[in-house]
C-alpha atoms as a PDB file:
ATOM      1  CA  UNK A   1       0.000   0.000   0.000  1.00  0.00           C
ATOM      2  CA  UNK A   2       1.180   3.170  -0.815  1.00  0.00           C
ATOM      3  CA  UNK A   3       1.663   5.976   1.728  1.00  0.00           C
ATOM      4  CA  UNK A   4      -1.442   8.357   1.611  1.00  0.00           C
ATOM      5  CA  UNK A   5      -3.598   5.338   0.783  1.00  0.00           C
ATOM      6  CA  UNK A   6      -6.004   3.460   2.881  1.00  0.00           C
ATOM      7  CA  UNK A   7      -8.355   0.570   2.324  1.00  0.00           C
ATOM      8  CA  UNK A   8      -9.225  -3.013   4.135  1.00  0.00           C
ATOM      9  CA  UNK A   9      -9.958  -3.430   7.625  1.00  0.00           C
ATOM     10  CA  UNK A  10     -12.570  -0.609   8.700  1.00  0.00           C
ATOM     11  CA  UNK A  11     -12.710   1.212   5.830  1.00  0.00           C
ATOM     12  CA  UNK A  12     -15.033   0.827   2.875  1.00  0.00           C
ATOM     13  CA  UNK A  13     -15.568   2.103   0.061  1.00  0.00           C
ATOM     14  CA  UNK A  14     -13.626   2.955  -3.642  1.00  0.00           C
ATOM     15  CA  UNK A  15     -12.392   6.115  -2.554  1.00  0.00           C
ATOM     16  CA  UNK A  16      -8.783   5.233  -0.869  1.00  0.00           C
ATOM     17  CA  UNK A  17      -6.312   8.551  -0.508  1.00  0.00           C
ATOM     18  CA  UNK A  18      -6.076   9.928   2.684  1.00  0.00           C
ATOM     19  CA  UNK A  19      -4.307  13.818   2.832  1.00  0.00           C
ATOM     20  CA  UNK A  20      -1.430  13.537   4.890  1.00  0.00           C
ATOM     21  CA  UNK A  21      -3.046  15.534   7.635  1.00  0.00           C
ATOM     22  CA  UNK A  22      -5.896  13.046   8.323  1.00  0.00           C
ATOM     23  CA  UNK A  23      -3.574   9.664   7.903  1.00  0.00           C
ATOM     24  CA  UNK A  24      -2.649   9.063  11.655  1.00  0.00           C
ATOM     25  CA  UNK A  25      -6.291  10.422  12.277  1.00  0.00           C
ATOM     26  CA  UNK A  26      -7.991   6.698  10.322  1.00  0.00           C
ATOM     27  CA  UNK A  27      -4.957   5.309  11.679  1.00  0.00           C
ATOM     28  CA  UNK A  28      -6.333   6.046  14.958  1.00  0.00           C
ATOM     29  CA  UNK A  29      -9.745   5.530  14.481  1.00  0.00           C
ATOM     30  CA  UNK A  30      -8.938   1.790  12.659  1.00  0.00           C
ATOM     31  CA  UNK A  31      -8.153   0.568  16.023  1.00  0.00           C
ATOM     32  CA  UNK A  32     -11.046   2.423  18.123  1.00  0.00           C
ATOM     33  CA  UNK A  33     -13.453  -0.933  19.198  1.00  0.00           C
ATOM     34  CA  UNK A  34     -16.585   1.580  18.755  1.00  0.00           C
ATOM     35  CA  UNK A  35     -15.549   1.897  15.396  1.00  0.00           C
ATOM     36  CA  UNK A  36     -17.147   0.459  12.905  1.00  0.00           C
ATOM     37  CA  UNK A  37     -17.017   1.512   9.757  1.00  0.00           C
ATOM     38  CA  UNK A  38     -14.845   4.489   8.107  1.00  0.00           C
ATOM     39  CA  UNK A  39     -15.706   5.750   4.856  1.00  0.00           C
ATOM     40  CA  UNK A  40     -12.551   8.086   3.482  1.00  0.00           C
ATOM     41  CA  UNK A  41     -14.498  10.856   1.372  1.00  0.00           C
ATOM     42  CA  UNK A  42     -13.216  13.174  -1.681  1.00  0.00           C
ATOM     43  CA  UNK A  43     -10.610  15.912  -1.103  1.00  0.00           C
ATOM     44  CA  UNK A  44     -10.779  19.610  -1.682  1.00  0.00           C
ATOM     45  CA  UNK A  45      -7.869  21.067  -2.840  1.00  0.00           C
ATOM     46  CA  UNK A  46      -6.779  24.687  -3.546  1.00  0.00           C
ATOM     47  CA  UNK A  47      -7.721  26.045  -0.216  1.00  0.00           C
ATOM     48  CA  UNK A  48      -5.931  29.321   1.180  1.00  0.00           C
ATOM     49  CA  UNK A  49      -2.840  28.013   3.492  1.00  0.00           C
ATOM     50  CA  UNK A  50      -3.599  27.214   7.123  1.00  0.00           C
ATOM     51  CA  UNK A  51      -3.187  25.614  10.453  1.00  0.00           C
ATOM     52  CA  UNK A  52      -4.236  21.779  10.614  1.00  0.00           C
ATOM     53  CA  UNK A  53      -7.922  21.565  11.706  1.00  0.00           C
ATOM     54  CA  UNK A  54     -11.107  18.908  13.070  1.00  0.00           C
ATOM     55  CA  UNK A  55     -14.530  19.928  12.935  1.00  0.00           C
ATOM     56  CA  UNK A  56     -16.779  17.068  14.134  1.00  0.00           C
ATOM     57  CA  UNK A  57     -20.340  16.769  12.790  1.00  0.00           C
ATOM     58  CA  UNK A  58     -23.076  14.364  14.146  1.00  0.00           C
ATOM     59  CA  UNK A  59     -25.085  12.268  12.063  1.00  0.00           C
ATOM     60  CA  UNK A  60     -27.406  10.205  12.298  1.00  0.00           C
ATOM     61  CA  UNK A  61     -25.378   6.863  11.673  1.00  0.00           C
ATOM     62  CA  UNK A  62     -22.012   8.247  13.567  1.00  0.00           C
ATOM     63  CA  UNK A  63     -19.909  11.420  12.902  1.00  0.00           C
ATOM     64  CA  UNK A  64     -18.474  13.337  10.065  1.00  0.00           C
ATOM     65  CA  UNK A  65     -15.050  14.540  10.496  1.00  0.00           C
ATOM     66  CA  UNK A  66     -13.226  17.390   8.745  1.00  0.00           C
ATOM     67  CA  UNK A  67      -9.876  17.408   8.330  1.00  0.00           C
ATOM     68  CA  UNK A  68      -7.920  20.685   7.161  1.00  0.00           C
ATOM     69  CA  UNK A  69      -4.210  20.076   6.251  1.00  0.00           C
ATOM     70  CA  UNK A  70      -2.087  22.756   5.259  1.00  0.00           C
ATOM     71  CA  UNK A  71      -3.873  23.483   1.658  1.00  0.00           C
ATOM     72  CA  UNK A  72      -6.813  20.944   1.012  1.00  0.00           C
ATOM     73  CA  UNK A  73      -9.696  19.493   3.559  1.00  0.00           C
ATOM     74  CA  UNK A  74     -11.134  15.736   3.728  1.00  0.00           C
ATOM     75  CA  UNK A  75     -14.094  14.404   4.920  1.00  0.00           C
ATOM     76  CA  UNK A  76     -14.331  11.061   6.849  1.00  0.00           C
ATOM     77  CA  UNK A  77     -17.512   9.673   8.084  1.00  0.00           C
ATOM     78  CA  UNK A  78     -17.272   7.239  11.091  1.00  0.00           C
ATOM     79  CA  UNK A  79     -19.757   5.061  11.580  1.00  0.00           C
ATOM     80  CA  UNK A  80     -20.573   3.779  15.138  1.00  0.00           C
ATOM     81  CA  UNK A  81     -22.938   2.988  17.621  1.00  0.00           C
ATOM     82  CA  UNK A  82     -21.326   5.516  20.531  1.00  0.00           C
ATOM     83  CA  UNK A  83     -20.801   8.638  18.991  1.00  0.00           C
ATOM     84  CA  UNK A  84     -20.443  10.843  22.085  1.00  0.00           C
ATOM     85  CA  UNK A  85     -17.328   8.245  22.747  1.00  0.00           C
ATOM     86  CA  UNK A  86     -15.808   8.770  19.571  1.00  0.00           C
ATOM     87  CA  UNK A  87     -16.910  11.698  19.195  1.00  0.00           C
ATOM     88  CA  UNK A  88     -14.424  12.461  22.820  1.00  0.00           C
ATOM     89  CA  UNK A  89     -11.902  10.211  21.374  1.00  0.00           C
ATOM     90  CA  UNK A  90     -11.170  12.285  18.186  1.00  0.00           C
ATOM     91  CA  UNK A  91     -11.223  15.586  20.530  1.00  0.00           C
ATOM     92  CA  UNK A  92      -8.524  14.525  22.336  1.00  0.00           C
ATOM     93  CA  UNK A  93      -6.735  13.245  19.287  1.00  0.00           C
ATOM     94  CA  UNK A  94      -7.149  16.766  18.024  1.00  0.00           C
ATOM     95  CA  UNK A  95      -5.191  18.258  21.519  1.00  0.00           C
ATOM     96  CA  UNK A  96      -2.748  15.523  21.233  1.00  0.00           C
ATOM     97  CA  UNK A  97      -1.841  15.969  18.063  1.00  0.00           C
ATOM     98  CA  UNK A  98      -2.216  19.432  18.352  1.00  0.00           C
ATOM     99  CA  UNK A  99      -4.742  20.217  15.619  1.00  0.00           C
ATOM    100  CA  UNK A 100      -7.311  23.294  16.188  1.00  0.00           C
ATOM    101  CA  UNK A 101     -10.396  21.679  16.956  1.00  0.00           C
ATOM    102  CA  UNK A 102     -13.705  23.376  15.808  1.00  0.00           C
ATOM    103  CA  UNK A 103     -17.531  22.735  16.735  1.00  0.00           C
END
């Protein structure tokens, strides 16, 4: 598997590049038990430059994630059963890896 690529396990799906700011993020989230399914969505390139970035979205089925790297954002939906635990899990991802977290 190439780097920036992720598919098997958890994740479903055709759609298989991760943006380098959001690969330890469904790295993470592979090995989170109340995980159960990630689904890696397009990327949007072109953005003005910034500081890495989460914004966490509930739905209905689990969460949406937003990921902002330096010059493109990704969405990743997270399927699961607990989202309030997740949903905690991926905050304090954010402060541990230092990301600006957003609501």
């Amino acid at each position: 598997m190439s780097k920036g690529h992720k598919q098997g396990g958890k994740i479903t799906g055709s759609h298989s590049t991760v943006i380098p700011a959001a690969e330890k993020l469904v790295d993470f989230l592979q090995k989170v038990n109340e995980v159960d399914k990630i689904s890696i969505g397009f990327i949007k390139h072109g953005i003005k430059s910034g500081k890495h970035a989460i914004k966490i979205i509930e739905l209905n089925s689990g969460i949406l994630v937003k990921v902002r790297g330096s010059a493109s954002i990704q969405e990743i939906r997270v399927y699961t059963k607990n989202k309030n635990n997740v949903k905690d899990m991926v905050k304090e991802f954010a402060q541990k890896y230092k990301y600006m977290y957003k609501q």
